[in-house]
PDB file of N, CA and C in Angstrom:
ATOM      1  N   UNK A   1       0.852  -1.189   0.000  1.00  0.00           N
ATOM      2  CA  UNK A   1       0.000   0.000   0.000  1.00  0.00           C
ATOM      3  C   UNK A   1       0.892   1.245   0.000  1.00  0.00           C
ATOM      4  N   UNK A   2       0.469   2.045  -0.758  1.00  0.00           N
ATOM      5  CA  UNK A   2       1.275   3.239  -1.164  1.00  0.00           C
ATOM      6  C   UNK A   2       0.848   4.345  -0.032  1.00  0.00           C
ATOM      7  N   UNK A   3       1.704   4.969   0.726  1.00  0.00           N
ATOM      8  CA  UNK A   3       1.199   6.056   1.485  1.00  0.00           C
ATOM      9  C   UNK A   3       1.696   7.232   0.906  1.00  0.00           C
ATOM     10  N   UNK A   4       1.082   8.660   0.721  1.00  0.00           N
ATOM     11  CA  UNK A   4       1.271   9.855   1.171  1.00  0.00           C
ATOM     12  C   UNK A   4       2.404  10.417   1.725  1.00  0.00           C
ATOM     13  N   UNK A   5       3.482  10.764   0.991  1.00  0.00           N
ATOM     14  CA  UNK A   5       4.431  11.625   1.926  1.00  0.00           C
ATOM     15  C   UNK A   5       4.244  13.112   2.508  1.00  0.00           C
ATOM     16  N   UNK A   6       4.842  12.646   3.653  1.00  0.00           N
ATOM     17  CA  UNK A   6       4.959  14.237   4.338  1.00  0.00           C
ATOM     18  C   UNK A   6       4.042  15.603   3.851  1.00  0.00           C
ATOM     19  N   UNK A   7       4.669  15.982   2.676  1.00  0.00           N
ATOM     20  CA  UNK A   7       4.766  17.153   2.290  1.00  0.00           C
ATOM     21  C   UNK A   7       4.307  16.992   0.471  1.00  0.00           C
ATOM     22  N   UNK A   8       3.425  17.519  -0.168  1.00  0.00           N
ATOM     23  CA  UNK A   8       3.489  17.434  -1.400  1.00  0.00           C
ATOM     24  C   UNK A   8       5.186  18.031  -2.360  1.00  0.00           C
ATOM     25  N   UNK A   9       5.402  17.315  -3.045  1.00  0.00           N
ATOM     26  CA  UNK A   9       6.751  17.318  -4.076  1.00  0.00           C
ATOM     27  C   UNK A   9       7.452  16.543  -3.561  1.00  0.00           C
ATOM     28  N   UNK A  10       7.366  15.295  -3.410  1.00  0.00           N
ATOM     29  CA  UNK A  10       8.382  14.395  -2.496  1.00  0.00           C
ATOM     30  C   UNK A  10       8.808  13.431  -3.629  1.00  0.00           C
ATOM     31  N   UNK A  11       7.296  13.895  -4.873  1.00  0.00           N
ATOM     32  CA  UNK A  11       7.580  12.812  -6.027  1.00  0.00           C
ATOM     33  C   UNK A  11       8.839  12.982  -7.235  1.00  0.00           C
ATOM     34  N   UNK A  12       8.879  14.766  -6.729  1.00  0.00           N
ATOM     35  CA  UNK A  12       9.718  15.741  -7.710  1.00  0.00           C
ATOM     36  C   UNK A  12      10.973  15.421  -7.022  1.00  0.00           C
ATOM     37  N   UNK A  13      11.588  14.750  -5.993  1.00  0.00           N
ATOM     38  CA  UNK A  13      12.917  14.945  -5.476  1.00  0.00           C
ATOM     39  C   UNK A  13      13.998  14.186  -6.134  1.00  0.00           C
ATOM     40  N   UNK A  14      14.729  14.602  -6.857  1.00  0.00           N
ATOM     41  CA  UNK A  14      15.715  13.560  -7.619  1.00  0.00           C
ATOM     42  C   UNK A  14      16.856  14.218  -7.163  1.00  0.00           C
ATOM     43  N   UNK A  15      17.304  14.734  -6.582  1.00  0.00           N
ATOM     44  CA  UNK A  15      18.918  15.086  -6.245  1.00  0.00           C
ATOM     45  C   UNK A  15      18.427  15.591  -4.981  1.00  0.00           C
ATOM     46  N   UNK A  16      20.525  15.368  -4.596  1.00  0.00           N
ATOM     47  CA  UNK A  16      20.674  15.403  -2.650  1.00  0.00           C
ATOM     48  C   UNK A  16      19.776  16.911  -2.494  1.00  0.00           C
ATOM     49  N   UNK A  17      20.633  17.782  -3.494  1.00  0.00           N
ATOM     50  CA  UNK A  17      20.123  19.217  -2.545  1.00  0.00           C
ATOM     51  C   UNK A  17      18.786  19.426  -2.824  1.00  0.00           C
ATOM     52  N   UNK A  18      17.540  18.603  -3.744  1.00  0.00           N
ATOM     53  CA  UNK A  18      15.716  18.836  -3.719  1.00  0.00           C
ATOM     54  C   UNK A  18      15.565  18.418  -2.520  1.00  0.00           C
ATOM     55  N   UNK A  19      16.317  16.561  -2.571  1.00  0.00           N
ATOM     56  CA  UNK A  19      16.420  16.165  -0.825  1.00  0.00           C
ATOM     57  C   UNK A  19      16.656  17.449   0.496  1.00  0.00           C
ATOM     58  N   UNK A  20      17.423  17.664   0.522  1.00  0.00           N
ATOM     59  CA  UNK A  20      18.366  18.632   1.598  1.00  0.00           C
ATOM     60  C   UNK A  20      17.233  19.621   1.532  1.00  0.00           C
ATOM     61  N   UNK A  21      16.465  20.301   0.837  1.00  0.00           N
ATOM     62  CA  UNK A  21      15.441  21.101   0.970  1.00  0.00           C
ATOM     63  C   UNK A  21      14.330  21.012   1.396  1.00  0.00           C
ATOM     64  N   UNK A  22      13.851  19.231   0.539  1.00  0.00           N
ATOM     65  CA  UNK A  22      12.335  19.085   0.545  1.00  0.00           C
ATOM     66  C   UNK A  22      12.480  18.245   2.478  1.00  0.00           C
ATOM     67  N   UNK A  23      13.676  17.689   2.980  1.00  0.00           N
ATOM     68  CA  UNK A  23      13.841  17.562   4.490  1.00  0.00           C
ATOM     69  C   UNK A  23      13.390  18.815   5.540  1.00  0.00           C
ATOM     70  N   UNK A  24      14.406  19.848   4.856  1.00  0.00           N
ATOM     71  CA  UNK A  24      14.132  20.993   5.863  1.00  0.00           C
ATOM     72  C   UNK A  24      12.736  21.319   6.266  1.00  0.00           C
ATOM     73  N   UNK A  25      11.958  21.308   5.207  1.00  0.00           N
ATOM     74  CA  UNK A  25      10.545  21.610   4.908  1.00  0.00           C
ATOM     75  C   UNK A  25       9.778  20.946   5.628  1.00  0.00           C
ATOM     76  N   UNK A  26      10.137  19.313   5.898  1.00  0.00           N
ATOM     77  CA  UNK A  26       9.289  18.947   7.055  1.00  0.00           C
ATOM     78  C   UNK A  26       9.677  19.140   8.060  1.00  0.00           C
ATOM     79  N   UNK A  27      10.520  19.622   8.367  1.00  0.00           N
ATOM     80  CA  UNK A  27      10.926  19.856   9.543  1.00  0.00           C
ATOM     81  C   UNK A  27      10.382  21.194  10.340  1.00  0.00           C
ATOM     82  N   UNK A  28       9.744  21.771   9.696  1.00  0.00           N
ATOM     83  CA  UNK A  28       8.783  22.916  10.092  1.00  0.00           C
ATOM     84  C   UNK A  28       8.159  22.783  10.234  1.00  0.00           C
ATOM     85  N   UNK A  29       7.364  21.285  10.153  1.00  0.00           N
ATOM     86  CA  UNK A  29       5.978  21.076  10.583  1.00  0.00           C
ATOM     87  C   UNK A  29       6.026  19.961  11.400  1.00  0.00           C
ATOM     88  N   UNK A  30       7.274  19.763  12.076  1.00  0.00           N
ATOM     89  CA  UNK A  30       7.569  18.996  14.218  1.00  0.00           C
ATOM     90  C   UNK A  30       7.254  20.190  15.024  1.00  0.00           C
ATOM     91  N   UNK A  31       6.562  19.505  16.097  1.00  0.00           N
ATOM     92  CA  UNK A  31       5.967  20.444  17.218  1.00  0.00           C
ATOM     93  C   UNK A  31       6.671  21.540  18.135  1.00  0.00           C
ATOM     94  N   UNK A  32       7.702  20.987  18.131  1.00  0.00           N
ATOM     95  CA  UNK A  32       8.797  22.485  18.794  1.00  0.00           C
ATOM     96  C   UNK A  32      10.289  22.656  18.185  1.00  0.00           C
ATOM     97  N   UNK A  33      10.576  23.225  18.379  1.00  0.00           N
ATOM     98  CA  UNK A  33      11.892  24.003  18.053  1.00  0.00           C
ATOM     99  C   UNK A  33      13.235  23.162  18.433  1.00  0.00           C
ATOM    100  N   UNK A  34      13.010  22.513  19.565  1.00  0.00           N
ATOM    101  CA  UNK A  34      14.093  21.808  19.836  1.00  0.00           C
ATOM    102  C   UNK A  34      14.315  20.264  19.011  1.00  0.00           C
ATOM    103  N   UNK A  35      12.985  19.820  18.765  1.00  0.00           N
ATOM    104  CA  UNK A  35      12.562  18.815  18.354  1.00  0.00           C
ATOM    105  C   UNK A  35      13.200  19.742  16.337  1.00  0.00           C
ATOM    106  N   UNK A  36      12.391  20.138  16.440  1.00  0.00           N
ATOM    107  CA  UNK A  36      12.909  20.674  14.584  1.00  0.00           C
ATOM    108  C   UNK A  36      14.434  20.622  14.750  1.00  0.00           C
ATOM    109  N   UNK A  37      15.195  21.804  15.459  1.00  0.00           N
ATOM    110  CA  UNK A  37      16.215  21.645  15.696  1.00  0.00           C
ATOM    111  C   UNK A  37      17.418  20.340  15.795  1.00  0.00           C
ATOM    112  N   UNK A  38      16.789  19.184  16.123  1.00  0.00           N
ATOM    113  CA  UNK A  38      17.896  17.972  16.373  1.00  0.00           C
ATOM    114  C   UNK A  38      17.462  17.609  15.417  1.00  0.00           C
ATOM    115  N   UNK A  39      16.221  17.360  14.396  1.00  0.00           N
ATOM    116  CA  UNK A  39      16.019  16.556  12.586  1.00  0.00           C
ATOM    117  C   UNK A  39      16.687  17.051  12.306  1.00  0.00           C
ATOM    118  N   UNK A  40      17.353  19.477  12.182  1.00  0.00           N
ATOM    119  CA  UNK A  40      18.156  19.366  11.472  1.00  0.00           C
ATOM    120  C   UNK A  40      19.480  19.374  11.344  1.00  0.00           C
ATOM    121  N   UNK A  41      19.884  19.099  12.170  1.00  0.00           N
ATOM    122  CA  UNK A  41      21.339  18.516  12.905  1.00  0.00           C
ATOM    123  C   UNK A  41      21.370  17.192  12.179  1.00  0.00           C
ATOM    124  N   UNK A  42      20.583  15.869  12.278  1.00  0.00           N
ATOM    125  CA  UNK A  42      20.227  14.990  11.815  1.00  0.00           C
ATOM    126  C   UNK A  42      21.017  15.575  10.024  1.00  0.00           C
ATOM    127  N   UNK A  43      19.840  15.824   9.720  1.00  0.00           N
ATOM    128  CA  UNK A  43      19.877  16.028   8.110  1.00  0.00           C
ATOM    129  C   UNK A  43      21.249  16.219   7.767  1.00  0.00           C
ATOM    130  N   UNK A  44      21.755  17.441   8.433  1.00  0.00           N
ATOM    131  CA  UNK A  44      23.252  18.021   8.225  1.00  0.00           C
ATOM    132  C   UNK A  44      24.556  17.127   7.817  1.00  0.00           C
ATOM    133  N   UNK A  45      24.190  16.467   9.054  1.00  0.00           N
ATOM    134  CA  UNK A  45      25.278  15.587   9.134  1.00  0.00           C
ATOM    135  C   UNK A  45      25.495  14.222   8.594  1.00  0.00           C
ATOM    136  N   UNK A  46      24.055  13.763   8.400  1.00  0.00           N
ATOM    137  CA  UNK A  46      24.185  12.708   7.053  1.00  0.00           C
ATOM    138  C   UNK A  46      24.199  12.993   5.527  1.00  0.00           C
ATOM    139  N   UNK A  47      24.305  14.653   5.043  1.00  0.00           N
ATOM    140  CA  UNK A  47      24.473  15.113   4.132  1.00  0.00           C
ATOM    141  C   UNK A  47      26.186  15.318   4.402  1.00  0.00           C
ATOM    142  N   UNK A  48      26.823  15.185   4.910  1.00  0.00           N
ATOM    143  CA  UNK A  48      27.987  15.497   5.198  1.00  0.00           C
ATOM    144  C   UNK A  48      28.404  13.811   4.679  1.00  0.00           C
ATOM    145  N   UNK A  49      27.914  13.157   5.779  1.00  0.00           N
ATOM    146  CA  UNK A  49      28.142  11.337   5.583  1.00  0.00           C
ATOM    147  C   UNK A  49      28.190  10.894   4.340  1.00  0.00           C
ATOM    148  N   UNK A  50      27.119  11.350   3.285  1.00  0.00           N
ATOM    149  CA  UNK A  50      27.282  10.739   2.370  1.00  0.00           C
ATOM    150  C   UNK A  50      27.306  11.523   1.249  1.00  0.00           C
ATOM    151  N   UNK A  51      27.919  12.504   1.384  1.00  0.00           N
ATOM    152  CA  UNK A  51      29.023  13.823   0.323  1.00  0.00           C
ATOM    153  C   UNK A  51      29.290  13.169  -0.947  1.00  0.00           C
ATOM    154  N   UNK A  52      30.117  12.493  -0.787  1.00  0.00           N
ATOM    155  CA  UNK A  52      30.946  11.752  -1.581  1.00  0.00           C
ATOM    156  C   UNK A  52      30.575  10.792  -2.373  1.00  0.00           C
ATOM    157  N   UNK A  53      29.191  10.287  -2.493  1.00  0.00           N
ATOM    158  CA  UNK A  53      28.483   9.472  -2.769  1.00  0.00           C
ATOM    159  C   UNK A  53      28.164   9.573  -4.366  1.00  0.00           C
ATOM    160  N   UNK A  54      28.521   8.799  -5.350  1.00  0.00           N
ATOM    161  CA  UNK A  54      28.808   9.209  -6.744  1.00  0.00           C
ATOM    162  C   UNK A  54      27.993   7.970  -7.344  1.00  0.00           C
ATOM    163  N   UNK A  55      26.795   6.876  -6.942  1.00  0.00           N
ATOM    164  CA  UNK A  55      26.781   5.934  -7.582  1.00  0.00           C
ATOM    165  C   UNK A  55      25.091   6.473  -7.901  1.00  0.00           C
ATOM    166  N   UNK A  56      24.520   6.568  -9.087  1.00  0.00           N
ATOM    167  CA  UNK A  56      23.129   7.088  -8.812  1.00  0.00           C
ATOM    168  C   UNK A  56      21.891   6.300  -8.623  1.00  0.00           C
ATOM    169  N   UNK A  57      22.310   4.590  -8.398  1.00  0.00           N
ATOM    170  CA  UNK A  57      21.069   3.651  -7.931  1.00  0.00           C
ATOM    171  C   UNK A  57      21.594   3.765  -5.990  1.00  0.00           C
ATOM    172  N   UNK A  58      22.520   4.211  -5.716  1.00  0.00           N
ATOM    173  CA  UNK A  58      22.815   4.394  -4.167  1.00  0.00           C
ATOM    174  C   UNK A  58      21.514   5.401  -3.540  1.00  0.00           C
ATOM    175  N   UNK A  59      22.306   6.552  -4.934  1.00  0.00           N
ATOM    176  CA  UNK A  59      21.667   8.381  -4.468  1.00  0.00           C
ATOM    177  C   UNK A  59      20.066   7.916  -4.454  1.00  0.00           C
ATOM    178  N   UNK A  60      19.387   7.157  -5.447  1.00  0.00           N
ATOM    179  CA  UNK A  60      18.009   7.022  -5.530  1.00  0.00           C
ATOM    180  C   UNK A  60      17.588   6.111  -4.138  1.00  0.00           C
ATOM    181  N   UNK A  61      18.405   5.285  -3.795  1.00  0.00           N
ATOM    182  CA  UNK A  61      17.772   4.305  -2.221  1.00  0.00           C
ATOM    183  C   UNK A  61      17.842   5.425  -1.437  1.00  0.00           C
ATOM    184  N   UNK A  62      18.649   6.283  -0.939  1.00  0.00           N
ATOM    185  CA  UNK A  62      18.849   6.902  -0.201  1.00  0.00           C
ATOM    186  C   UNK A  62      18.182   8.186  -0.144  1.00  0.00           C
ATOM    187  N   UNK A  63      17.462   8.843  -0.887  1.00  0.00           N
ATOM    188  CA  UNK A  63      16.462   9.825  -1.354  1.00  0.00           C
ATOM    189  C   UNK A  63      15.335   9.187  -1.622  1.00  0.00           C
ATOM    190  N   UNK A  64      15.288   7.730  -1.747  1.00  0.00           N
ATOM    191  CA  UNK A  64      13.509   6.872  -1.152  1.00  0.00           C
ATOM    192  C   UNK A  64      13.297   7.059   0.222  1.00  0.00           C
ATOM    193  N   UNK A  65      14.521   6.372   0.949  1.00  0.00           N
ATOM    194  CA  UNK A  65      14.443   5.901   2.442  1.00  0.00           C
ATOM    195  C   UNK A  65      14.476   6.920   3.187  1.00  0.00           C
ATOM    196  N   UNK A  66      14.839   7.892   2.737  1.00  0.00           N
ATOM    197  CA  UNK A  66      15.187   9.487   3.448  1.00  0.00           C
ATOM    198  C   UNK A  66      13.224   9.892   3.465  1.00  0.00           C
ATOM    199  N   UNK A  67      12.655  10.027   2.871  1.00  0.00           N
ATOM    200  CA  UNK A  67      11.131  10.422   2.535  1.00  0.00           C
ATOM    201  C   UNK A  67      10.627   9.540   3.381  1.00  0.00           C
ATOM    202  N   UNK A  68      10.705   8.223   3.141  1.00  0.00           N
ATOM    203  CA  UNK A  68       9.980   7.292   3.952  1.00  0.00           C
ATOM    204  C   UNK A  68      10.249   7.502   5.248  1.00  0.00           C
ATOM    205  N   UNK A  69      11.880   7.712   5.734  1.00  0.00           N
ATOM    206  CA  UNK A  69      12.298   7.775   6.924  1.00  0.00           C
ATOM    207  C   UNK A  69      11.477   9.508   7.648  1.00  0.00           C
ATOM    208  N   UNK A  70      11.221  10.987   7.053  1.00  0.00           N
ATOM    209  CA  UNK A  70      10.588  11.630   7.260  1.00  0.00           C
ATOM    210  C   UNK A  70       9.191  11.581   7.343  1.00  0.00           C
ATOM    211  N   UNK A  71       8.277  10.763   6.550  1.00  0.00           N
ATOM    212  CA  UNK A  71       7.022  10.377   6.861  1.00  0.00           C
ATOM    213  C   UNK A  71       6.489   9.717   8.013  1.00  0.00           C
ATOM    214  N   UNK A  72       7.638   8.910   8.023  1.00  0.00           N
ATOM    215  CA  UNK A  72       7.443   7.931   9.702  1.00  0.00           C
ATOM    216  C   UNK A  72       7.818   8.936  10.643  1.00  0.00           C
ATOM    217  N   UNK A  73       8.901   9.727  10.759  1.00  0.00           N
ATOM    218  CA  UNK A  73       9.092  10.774  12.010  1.00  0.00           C
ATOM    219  C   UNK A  73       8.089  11.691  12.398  1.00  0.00           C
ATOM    220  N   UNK A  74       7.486  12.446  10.986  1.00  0.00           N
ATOM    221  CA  UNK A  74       6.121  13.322  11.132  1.00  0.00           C
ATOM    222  C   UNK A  74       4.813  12.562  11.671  1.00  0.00           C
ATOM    223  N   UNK A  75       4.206  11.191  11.179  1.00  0.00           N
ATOM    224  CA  UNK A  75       3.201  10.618  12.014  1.00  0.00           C
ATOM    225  C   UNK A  75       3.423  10.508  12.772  1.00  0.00           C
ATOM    226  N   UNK A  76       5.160  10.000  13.426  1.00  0.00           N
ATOM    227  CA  UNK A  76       4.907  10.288  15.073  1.00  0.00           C
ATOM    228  C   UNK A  76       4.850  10.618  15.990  1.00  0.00           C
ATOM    229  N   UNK A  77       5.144  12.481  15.545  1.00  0.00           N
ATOM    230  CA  UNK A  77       5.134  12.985  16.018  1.00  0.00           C
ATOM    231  C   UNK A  77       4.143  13.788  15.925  1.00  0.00           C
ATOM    232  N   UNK A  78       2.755  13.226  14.595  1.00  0.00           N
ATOM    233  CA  UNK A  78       1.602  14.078  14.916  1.00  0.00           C
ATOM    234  C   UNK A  78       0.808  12.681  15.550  1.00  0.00           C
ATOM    235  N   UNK A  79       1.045  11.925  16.086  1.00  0.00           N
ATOM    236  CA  UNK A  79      -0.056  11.063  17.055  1.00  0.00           C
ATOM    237  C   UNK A  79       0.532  11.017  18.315  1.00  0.00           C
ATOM    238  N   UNK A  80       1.555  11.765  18.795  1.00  0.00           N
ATOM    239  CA  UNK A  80       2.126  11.406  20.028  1.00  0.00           C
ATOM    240  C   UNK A  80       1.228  12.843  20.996  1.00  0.00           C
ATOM    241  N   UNK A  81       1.048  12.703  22.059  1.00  0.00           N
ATOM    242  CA  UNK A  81       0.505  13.698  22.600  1.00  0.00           C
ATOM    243  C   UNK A  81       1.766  14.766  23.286  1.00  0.00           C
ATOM    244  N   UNK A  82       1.671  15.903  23.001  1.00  0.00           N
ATOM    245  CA  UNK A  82       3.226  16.591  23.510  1.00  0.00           C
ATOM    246  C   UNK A  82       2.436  17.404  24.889  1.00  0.00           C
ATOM    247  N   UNK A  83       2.997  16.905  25.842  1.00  0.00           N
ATOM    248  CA  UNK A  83       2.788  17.983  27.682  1.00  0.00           C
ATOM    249  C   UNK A  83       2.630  19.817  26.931  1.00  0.00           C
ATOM    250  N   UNK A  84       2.072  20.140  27.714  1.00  0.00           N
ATOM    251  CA  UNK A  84       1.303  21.488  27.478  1.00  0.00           C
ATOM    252  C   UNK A  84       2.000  22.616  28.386  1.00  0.00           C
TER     253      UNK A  84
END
């Protein structure tokens, strides 16, 4: 079953930096600042990790699993109840 990503244009992402953008973007829609703040620390630094990365059936797993991996972080952090 096919789900819904995040954010509409997730279908348009074919390179790191649409990635590196269309990430940031959900990341504005986690519930606080500190929480946004450590995804984009996250992001940063596995854009750093895999810099160097030159093979383009790699770049495509890794710009699937990256979306999938943001879709799962945003549902759970819109079904989790956050203290008030």
């Amino acid at each position: 079953m096919w789900k819904m990503p995040p954010l509409p244009g997730a279908e348009l992402v074919r390179t790191p930096l649409q990635l590196y953008r269309y990430l940031f973007r959900c990341c504005r829609l986690l519930p606080t600042q500190t929480i946004q703040q450590h995804y984009k620390h996250t992001i940063r630094q596995n854009f750093k990790i895999h810099a160097d990365e030159d093979d383009p059936k790699r770049i495509e797993q890794i710009i699937k699993r990256a979306i999938e991996d943001s879709d799962w972080i945003l549902s759970k952090y819109k079904n989790m109840e956050l203290p008030k």
